[in-house]
C-alpha atoms as a PDB file:
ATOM      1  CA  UNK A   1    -172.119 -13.652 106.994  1.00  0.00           C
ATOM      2  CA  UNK A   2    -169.690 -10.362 106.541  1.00  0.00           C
ATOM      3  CA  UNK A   3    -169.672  -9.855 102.782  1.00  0.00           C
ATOM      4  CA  UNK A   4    -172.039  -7.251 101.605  1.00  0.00           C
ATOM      5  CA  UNK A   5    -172.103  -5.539  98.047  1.00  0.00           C
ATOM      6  CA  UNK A   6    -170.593  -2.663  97.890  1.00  0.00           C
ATOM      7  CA  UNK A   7    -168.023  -3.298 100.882  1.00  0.00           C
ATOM      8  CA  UNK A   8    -164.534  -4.866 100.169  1.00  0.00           C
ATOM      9  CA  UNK A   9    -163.757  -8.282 100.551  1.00  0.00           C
ATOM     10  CA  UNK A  10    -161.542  -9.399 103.640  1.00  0.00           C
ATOM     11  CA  UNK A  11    -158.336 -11.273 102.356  1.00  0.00           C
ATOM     12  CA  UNK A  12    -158.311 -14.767 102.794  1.00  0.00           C
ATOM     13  CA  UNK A  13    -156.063 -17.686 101.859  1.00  0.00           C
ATOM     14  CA  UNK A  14    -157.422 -21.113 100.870  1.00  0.00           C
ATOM     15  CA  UNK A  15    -156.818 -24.364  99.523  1.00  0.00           C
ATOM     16  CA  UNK A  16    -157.017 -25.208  96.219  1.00  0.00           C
ATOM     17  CA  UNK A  17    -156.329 -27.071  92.837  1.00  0.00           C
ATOM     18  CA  UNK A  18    -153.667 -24.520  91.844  1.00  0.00           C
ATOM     19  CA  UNK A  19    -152.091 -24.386  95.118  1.00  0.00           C
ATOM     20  CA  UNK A  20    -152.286 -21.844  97.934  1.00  0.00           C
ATOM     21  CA  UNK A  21    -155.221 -18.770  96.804  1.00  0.00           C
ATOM     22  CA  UNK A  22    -154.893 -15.731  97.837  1.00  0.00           C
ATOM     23  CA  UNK A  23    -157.322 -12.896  97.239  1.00  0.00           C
ATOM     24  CA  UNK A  24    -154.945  -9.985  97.648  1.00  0.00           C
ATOM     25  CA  UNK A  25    -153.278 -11.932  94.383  1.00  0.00           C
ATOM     26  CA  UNK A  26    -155.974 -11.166  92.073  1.00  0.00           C
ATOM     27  CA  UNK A  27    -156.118  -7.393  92.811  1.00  0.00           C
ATOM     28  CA  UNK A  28    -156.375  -5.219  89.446  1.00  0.00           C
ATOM     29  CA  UNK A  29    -158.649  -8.213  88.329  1.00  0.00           C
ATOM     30  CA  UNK A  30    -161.977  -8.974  88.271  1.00  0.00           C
ATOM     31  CA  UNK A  31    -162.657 -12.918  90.272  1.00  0.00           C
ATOM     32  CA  UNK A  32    -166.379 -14.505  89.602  1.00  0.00           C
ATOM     33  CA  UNK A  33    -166.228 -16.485  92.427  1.00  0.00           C
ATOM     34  CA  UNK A  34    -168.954 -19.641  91.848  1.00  0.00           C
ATOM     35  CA  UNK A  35    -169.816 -21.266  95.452  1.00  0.00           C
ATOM     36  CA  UNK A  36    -171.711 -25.180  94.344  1.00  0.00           C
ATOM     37  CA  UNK A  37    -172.833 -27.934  96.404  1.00  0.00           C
ATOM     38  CA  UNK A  38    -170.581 -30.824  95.440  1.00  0.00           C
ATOM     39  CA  UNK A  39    -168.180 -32.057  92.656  1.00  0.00           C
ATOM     40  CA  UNK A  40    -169.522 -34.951  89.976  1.00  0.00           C
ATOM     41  CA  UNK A  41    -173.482 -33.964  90.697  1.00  0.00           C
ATOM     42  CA  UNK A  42    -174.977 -33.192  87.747  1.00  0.00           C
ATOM     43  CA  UNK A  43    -176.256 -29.628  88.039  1.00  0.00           C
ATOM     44  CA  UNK A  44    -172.755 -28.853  89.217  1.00  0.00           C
ATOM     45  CA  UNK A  45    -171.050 -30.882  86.461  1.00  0.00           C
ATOM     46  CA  UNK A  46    -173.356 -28.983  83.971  1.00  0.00           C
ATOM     47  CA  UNK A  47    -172.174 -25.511  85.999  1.00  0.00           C
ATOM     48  CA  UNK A  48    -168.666 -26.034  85.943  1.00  0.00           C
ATOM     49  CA  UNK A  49    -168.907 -27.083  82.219  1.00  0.00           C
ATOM     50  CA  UNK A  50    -171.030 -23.814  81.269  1.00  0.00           C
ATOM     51  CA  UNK A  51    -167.904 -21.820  82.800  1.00  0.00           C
ATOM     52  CA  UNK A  52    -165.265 -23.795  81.209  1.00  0.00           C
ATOM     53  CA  UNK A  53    -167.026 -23.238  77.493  1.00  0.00           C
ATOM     54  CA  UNK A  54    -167.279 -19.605  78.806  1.00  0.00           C
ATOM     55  CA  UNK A  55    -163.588 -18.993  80.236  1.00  0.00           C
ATOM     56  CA  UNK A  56    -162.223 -17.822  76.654  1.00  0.00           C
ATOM     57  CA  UNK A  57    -164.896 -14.782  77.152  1.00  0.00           C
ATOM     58  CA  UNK A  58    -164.469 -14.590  80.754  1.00  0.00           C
ATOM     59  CA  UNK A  59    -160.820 -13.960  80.350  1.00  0.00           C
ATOM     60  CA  UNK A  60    -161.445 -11.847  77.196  1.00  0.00           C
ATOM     61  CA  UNK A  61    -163.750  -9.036  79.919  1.00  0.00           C
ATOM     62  CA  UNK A  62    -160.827  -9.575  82.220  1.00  0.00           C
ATOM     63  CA  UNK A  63    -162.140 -11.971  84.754  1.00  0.00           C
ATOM     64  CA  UNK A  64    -161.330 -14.606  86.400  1.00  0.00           C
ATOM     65  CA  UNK A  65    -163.262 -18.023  87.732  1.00  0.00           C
ATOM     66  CA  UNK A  66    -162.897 -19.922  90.778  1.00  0.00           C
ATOM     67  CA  UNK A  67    -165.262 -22.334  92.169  1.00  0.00           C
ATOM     68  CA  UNK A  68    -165.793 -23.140  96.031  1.00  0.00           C
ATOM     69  CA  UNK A  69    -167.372 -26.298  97.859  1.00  0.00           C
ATOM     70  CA  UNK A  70    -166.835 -28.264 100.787  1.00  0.00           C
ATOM     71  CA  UNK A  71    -164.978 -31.177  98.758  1.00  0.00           C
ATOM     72  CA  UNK A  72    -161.531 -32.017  99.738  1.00  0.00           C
ATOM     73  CA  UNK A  73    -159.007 -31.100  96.985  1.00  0.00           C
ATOM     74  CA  UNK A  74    -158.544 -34.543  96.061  1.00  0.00           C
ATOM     75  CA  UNK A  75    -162.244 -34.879  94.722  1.00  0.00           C
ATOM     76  CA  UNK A  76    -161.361 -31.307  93.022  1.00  0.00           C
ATOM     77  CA  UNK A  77    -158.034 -32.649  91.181  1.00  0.00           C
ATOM     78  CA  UNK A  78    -159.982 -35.294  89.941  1.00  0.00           C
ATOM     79  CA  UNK A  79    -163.086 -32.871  89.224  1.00  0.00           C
ATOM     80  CA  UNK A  80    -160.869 -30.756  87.486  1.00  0.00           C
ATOM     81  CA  UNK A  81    -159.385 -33.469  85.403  1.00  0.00           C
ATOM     82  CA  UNK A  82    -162.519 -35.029  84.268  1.00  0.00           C
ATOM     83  CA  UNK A  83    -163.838 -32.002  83.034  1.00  0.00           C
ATOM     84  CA  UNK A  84    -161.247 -30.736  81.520  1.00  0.00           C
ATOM     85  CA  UNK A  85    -161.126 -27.465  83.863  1.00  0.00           C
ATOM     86  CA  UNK A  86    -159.144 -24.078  82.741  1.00  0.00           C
ATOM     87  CA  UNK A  87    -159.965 -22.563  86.325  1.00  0.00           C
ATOM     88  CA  UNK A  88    -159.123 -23.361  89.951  1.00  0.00           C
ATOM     89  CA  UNK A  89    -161.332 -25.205  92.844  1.00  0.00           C
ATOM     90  CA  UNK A  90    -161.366 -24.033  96.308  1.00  0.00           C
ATOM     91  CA  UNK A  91    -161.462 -26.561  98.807  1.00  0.00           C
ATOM     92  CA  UNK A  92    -163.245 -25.426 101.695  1.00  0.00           C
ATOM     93  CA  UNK A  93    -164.082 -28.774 103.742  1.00  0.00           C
ATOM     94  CA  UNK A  94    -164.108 -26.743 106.994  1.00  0.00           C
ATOM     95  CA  UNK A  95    -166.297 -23.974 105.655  1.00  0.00           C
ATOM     96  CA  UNK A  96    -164.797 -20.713 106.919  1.00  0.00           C
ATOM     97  CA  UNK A  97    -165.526 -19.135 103.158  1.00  0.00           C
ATOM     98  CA  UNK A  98    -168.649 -20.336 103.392  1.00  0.00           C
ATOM     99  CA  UNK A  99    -169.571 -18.808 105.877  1.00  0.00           C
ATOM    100  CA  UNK A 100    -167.968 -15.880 105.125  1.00  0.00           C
ATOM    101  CA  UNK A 101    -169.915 -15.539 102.010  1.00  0.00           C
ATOM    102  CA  UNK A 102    -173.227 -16.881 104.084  1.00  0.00           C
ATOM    103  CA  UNK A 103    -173.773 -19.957 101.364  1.00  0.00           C
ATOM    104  CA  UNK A 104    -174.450 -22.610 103.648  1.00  0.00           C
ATOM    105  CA  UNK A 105    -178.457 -23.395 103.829  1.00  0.00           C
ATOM    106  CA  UNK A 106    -180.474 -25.671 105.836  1.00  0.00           C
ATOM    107  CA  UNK A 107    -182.453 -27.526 102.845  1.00  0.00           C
ATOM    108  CA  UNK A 108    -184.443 -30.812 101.879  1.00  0.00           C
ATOM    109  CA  UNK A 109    -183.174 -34.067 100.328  1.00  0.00           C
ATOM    110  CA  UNK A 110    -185.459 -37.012  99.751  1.00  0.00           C
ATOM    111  CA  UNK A 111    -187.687 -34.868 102.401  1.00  0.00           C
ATOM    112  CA  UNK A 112    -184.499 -35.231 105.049  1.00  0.00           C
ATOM    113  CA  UNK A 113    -183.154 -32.414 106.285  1.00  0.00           C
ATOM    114  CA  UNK A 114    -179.623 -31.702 104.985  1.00  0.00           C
ATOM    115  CA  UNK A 115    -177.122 -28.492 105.390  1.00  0.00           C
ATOM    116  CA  UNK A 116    -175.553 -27.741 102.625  1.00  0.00           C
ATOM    117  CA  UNK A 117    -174.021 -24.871  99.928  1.00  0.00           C
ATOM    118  CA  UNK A 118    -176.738 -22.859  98.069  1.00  0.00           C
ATOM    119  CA  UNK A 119    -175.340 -22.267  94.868  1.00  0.00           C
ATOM    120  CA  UNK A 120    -174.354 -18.791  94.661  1.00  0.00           C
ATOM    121  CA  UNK A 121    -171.853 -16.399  92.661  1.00  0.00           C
ATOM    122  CA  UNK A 122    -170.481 -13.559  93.548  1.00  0.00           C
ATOM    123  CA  UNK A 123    -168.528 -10.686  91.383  1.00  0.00           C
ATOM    124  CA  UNK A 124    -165.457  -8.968  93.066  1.00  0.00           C
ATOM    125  CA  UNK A 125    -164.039  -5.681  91.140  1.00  0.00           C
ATOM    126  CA  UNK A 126    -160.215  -5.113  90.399  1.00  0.00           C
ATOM    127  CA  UNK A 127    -160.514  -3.227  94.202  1.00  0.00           C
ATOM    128  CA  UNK A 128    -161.670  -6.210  95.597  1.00  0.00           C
ATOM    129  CA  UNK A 129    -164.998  -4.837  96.311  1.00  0.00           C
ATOM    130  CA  UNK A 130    -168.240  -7.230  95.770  1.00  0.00           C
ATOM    131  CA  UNK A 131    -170.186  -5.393  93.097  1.00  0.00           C
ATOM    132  CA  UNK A 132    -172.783  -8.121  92.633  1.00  0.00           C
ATOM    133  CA  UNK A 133    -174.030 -11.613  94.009  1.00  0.00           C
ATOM    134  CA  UNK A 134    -176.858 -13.974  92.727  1.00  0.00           C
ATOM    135  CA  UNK A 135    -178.122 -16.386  95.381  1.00  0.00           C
ATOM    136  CA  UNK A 136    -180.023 -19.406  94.826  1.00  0.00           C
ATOM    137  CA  UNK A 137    -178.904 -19.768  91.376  1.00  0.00           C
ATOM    138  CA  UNK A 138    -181.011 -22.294  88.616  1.00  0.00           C
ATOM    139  CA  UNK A 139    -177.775 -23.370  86.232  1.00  0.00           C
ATOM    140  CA  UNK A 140    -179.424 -22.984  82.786  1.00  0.00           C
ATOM    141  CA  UNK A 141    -178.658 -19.754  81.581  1.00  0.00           C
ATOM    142  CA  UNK A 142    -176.604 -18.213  84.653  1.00  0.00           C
ATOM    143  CA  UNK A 143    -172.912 -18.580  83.774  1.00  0.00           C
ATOM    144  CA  UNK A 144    -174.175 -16.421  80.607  1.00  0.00           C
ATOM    145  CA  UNK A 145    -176.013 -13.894  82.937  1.00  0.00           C
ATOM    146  CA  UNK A 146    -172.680 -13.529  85.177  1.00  0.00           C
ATOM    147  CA  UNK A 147    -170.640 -13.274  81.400  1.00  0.00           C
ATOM    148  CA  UNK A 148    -173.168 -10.325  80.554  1.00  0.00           C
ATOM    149  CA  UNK A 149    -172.625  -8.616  83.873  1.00  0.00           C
ATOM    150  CA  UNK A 150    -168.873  -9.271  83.718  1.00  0.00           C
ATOM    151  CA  UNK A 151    -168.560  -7.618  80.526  1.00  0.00           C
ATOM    152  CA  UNK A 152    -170.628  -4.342  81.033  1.00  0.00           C
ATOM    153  CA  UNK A 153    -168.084  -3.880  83.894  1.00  0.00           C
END
């Protein structure tokens, strides 16, 4: 992991639902960049949802939401679609911003060992500096916690 509040944020290009993303594109801005497991799970379906009802507010404190996983932008578009998304998906199936951001966890499913994203959020000022992160996030309540933070900014 190489992110660390209070540093900058390397530049990095990625895949996703609106094309190529580039971080050096949202400088001036504030990005709320949402890393989640996997697309059409239900605590992510009920994450991405909490952001979309928020995005009118988000946009409103000048900030702007992405969310990251390992899916493949196909499963994104489709993600996207079916919940009616106003933001852009990163596709990282090879993990590099993963591990940038140090996301990926050994955990437990159905007592089997499993690697996978643990849901974290990070804030990024208009410098491109990480200003805050929350790490093993619970979804009730957090996209309103991040919207609070956002907006004292």
């Amino acid at each position: 992991m190489s992110v660390q509040v209070g540093k900058k944020v390397a530049d990095f290009t990625a895949v996703s639902t609106g094309g190529e993303f580039k971080l050096s594109a949202f400088s001036g801005k504030t990005l709320v960049l949402y890393f989640y497991p996997k697309d059409n799970t239900s605590g992510c379906t009920t994450q991405a949802g909490d952001f979309r009802d928020h995005i009118k507010a988000f946009a409103k404190a000048g900030a702007t939401v992405v969310g990251v996983s390992r899916d493949g932008l196909r499963t994104h578009q489709g993600f996207k679609t079916k919940l009616e998304l106003p933001f852009e998906l990163i596709a990282d199936p090879e993990e590099a911003l993963c591990l940038e951001f140090g996301v990926m966890k050994d955990k437990k499913m159905y007592g089997k060992p499993v690697r996978g994203i643990e849901r974290s959020t990070f804030i990024l000022d208009s410098a491109g500096k990480l200003v805050h992160e929350w790490r093993g996030v619970k979804v009730p309540g957090h996209v309103e916690e991040v919207l609070q933070f956002v907006q004292q900014l």
